[in-house]
Structures are given as C-alpha cells and as structure tokens.
N, C-alpha and C. Protein backbone atom coordinates (compact mmCIF):
# COMPACT_ATOMS: atom_id res chain seq x y z
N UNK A 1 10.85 17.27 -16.75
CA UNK A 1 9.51 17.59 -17.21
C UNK A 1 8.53 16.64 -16.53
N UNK A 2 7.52 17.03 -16.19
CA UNK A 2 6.22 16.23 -15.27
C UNK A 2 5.60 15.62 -16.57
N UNK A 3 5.15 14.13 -16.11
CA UNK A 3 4.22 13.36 -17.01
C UNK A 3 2.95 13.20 -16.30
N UNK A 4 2.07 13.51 -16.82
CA UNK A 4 0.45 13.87 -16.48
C UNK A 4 0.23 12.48 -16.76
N UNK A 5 -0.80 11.84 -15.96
CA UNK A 5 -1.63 10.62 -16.21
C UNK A 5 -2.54 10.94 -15.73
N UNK A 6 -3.59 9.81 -15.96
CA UNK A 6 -4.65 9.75 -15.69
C UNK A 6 -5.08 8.62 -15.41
N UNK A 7 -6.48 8.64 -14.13
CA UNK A 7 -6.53 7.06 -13.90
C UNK A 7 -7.99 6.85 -14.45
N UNK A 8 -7.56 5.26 -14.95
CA UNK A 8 -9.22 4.82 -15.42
C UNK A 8 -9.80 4.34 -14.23
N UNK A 9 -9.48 4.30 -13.44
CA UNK A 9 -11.07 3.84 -12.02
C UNK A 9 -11.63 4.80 -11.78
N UNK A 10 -13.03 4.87 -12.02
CA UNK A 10 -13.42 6.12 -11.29
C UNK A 10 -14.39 5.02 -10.26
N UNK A 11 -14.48 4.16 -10.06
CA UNK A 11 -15.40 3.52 -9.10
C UNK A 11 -14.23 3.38 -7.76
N UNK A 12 -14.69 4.63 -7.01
CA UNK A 12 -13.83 4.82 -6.00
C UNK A 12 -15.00 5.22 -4.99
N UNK A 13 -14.85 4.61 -3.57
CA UNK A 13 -16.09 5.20 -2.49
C UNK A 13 -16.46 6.32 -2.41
N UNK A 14 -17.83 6.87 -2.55
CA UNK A 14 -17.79 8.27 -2.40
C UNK A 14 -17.84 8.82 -3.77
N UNK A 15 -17.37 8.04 -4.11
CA UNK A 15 -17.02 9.23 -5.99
C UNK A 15 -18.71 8.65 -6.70
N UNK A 16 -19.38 9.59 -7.33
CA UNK A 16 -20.32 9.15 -8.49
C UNK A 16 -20.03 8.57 -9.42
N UNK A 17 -20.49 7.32 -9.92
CA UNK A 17 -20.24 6.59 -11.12
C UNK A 17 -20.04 7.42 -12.52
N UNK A 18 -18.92 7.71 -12.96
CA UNK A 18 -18.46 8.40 -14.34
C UNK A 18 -17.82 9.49 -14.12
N UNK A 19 -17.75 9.68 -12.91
CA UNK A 19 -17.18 11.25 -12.19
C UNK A 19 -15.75 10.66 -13.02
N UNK A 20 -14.95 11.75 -13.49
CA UNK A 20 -13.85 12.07 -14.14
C UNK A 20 -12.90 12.31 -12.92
N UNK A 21 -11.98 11.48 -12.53
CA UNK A 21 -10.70 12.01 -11.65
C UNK A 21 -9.54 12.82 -12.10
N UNK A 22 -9.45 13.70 -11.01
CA UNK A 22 -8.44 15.03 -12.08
C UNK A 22 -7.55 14.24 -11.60
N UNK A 23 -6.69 15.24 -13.36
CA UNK A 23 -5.26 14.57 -13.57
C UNK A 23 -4.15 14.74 -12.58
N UNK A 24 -3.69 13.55 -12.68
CA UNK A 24 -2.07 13.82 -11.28
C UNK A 24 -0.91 13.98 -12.49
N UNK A 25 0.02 14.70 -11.49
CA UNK A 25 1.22 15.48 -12.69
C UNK A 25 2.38 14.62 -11.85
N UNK A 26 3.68 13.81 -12.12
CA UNK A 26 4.59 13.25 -11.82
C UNK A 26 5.59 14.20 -12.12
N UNK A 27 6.65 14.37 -11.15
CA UNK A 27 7.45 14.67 -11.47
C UNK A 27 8.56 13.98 -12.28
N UNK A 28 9.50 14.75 -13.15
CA UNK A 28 10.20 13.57 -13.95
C UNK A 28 11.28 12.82 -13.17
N UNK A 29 11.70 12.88 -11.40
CA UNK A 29 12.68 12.61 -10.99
C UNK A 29 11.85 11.27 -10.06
N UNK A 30 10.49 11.10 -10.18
CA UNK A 30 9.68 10.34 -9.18
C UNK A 30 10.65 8.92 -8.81
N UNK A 31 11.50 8.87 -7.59
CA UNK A 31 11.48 7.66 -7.24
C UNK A 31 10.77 6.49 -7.03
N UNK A 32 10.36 5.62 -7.20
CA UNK A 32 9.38 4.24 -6.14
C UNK A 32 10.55 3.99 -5.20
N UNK A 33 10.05 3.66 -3.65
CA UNK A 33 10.51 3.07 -2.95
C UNK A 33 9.80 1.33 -2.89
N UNK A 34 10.02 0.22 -2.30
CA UNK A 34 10.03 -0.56 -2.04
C UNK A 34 9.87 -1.08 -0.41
N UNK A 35 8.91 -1.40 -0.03
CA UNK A 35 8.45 -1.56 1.43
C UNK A 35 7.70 -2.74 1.53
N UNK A 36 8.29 -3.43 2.97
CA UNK A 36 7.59 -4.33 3.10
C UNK A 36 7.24 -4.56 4.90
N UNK A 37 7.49 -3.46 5.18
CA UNK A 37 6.86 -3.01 6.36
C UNK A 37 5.99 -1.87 6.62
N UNK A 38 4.81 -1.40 7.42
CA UNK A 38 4.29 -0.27 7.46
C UNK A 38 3.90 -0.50 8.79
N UNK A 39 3.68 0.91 9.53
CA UNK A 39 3.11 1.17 10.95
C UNK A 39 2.35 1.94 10.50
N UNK A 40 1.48 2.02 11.50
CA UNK A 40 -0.07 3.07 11.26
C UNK A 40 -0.21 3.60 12.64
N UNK A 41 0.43 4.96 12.43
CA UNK A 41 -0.02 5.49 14.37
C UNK A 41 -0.91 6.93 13.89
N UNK A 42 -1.23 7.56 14.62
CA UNK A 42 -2.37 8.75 14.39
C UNK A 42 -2.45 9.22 15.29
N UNK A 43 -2.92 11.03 15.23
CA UNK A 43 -3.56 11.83 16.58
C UNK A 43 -4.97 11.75 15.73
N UNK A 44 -6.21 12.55 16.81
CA UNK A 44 -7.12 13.04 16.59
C UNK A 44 -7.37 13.51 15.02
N UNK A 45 -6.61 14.09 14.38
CA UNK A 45 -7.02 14.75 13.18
C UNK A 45 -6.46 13.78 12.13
N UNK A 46 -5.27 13.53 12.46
CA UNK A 46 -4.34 12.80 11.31
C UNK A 46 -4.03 11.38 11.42
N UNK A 47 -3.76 10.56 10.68
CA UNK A 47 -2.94 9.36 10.36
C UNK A 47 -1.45 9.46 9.83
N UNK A 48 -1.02 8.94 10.53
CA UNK A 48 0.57 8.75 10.11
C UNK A 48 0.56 7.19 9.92
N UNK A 49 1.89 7.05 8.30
CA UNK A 49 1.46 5.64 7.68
C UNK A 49 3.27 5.94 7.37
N UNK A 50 3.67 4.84 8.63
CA UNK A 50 5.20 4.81 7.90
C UNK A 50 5.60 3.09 7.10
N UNK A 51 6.72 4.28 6.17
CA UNK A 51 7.13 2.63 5.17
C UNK A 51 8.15 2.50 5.44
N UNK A 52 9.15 1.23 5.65
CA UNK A 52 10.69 1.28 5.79
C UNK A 52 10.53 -0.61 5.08
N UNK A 53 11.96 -0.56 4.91
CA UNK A 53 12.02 -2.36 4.65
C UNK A 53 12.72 -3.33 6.18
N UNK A 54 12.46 -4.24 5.92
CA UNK A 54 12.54 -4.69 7.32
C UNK A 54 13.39 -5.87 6.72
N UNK A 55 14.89 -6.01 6.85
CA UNK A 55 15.52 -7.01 6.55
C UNK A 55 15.41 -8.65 7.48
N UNK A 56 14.60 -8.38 8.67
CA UNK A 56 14.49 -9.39 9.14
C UNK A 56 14.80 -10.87 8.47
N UNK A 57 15.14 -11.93 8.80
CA UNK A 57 14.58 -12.93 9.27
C UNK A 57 13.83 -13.52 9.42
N UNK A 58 12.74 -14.69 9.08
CA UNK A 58 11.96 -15.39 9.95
C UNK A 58 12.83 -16.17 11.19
N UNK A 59 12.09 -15.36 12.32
CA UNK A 59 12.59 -16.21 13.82
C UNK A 59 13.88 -15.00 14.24
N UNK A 60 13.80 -14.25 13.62
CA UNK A 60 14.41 -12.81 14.04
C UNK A 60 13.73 -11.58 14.34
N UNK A 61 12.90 -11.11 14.88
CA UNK A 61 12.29 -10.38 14.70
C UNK A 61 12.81 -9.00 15.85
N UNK A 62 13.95 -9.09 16.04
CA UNK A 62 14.68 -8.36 17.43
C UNK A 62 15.22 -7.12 15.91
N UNK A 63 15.16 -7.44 14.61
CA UNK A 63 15.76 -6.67 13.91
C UNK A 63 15.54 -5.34 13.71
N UNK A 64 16.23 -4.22 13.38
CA UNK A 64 15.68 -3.15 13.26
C UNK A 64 14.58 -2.55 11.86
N UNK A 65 13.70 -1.85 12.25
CA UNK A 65 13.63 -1.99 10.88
C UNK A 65 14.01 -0.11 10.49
N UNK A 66 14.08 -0.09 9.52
CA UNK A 66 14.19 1.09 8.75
C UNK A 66 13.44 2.04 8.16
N UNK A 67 12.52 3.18 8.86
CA UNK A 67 11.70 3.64 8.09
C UNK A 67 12.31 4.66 6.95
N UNK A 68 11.52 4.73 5.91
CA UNK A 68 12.24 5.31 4.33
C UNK A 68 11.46 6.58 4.49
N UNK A 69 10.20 5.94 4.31
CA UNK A 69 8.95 7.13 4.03
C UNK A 69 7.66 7.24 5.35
N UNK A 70 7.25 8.47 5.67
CA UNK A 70 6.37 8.46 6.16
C UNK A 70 5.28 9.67 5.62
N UNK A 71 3.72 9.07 5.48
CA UNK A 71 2.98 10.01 4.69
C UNK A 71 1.75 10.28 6.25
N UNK A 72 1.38 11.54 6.11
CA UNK A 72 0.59 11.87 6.63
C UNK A 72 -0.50 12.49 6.43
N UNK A 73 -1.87 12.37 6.59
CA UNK A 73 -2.78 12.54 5.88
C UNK A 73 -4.04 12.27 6.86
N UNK A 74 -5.16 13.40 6.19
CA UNK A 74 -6.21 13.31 6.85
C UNK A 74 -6.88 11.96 7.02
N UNK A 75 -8.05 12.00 7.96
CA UNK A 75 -8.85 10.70 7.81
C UNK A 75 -9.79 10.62 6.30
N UNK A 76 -10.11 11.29 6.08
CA UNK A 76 -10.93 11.24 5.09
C UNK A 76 -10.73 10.87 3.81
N UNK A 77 -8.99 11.32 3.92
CA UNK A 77 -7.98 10.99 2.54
C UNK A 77 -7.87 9.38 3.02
N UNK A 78 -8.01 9.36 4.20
CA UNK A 78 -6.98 7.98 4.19
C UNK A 78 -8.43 7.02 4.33
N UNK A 79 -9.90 7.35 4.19
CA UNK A 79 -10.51 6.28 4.15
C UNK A 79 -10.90 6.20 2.14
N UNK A 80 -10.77 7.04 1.77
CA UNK A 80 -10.75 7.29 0.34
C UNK A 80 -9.38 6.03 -0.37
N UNK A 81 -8.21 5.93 0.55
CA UNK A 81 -7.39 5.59 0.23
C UNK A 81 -7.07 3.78 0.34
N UNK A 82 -8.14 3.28 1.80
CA UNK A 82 -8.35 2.68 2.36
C UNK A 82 -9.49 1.39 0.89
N UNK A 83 -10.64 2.47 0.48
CA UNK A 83 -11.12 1.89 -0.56
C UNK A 83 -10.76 1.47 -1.64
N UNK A 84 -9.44 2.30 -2.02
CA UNK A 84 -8.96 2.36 -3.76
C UNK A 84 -7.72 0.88 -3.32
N UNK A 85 -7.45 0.88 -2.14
CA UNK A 85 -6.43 -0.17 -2.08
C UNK A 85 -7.82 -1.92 -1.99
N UNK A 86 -8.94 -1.40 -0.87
CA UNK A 86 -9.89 -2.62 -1.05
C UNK A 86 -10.07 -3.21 -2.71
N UNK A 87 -10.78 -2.27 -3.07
CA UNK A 87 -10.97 -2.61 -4.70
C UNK A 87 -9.40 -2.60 -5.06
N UNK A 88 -8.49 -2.62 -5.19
CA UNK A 88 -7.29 -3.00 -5.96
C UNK A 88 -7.09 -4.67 -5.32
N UNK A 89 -6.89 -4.56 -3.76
CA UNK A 89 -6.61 -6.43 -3.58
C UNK A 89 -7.96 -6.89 -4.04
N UNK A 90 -9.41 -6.82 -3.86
CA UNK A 90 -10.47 -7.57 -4.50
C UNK A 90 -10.26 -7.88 -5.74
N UNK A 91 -9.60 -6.80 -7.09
CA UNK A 91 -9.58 -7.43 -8.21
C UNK A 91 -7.86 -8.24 -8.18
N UNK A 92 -6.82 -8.17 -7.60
CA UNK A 92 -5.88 -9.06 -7.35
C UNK A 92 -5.74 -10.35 -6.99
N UNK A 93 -6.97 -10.63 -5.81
CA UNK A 93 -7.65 -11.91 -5.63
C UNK A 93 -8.60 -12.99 -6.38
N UNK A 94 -9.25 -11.78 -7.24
CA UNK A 94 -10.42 -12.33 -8.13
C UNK A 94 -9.42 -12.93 -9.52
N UNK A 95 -8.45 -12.63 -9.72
CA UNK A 95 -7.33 -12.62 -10.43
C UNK A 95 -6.42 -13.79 -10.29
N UNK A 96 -6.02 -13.69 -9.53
CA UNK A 96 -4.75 -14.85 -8.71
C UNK A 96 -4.89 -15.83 -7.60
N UNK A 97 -6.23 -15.34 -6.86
CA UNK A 97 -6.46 -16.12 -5.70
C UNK A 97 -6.24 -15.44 -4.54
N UNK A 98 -6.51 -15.75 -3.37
CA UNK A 98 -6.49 -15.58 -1.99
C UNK A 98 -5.08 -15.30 -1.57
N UNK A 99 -4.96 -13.96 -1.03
CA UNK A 99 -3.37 -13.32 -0.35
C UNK A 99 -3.42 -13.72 1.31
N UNK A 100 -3.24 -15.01 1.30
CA UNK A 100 -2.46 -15.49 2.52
C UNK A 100 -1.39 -13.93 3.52
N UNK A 101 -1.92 -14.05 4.03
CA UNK A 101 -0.55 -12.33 4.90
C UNK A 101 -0.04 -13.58 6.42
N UNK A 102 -0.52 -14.80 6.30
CA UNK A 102 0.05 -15.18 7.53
C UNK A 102 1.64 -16.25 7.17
N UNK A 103 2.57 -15.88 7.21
CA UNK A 103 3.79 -16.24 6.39
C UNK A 103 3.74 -17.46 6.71
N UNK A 104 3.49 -18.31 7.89
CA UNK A 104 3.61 -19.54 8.13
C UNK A 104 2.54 -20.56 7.23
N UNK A 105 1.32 -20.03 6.70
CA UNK A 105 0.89 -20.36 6.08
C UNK A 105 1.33 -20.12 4.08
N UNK A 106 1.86 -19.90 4.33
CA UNK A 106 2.60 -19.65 2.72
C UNK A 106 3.55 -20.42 2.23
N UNK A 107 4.92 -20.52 3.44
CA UNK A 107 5.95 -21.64 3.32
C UNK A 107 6.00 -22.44 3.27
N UNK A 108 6.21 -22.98 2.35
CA UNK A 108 6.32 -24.64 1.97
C UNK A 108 7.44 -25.58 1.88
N UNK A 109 7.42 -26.26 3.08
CA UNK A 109 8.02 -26.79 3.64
C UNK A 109 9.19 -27.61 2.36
N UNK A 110 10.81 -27.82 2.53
CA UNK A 110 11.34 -28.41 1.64
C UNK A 110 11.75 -30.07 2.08
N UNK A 111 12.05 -30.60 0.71
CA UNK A 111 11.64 -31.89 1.51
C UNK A 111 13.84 -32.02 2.21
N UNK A 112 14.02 -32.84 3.36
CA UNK A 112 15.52 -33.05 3.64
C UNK A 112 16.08 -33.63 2.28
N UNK A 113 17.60 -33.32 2.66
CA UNK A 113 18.11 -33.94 1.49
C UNK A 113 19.02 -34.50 1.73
C-alpha cells in the first residue's frame, strides 16, 4: 500500500509563498539507497545525476566506483531541485555549522602511540 506525505516547505524557488505542494504517494516497497559519490553529465535538454558508493580509500583513488542509481531529469526540475537542496544545507549549517567537503580539512590528525 502507498503512504501519501506531504511536505511542509513550501518556500521553494519559484513557488509563491503559501502555495500548497501536491502530495507525493510512496510506494510501500520504497528502498533508500546510500551514496557517497555522484557525477553530473548532461545533453542539451537533460541532466543526468548518477549515485553509486565509492569504497575508496584515502590515497586510493584508482578504485572503482559503483554506480547504483542514475536519475534523469529536465533542467528546470533540476534547478527547482538545486534550490530545495540550497535551503536544506543553509538550514543544516545554520544548525551544526559549516560542511567542510574538503576531506583533508576534516581529518584530524591522531596523536603516535
């Protein structure tokens, strides 16, 4: 059986303030995948946005990676999509702080032992 939700943001680019977003229907079998790699290639009309996990290594990077999922989608979807993810890291940051994406800056060094 599909579970209907609904989202409370409607402050999405483009959308009018109070505009009501129609409901999305889940299917009851919905997997999540898990990704921590993505490529972004595109023609003229479309964007292609692939996900796979990338078992790498730091200082390996010869590894393969694995794509799982790939979604394809207009530009227009994907600048709509582009916003709802801006406003999601802006309130994640405003929240927790600053998302470092440069790994060498994240690792913290252990002391020898």
């Amino acid at each position: 059986m599909a579970k209907e939700t609904r989202s409370s943001s409607s402050a999405l680019p483009g959308r009018p303030q109070g505009a009501e977003l129609p409901p999305t229907i889940e299917p009851a079998g919905l997997e999540p995948i898990y990704t921590n790699y993505a490529r972004v290639t595109g023609t003229p009309e479309e964007l292609i946005l692939d996900f796979g996990l990338s078992t790498a290594l730091m200082g390996s990077p010869a590894a393969p990676v694995h794509i799982s999922e790939r979604l394809v989608m207009n530009y227009y979807t994907a600048k709509r999509l582009w916003g709802a993810l801006g406003t999601a890291l802006q309130r994640q940051e405003a929240a927790f702080g600053v998302l470092e994406t440069e790994i060498g800056k994240r690792v913290v060094a252990q002391p020898a032992r």
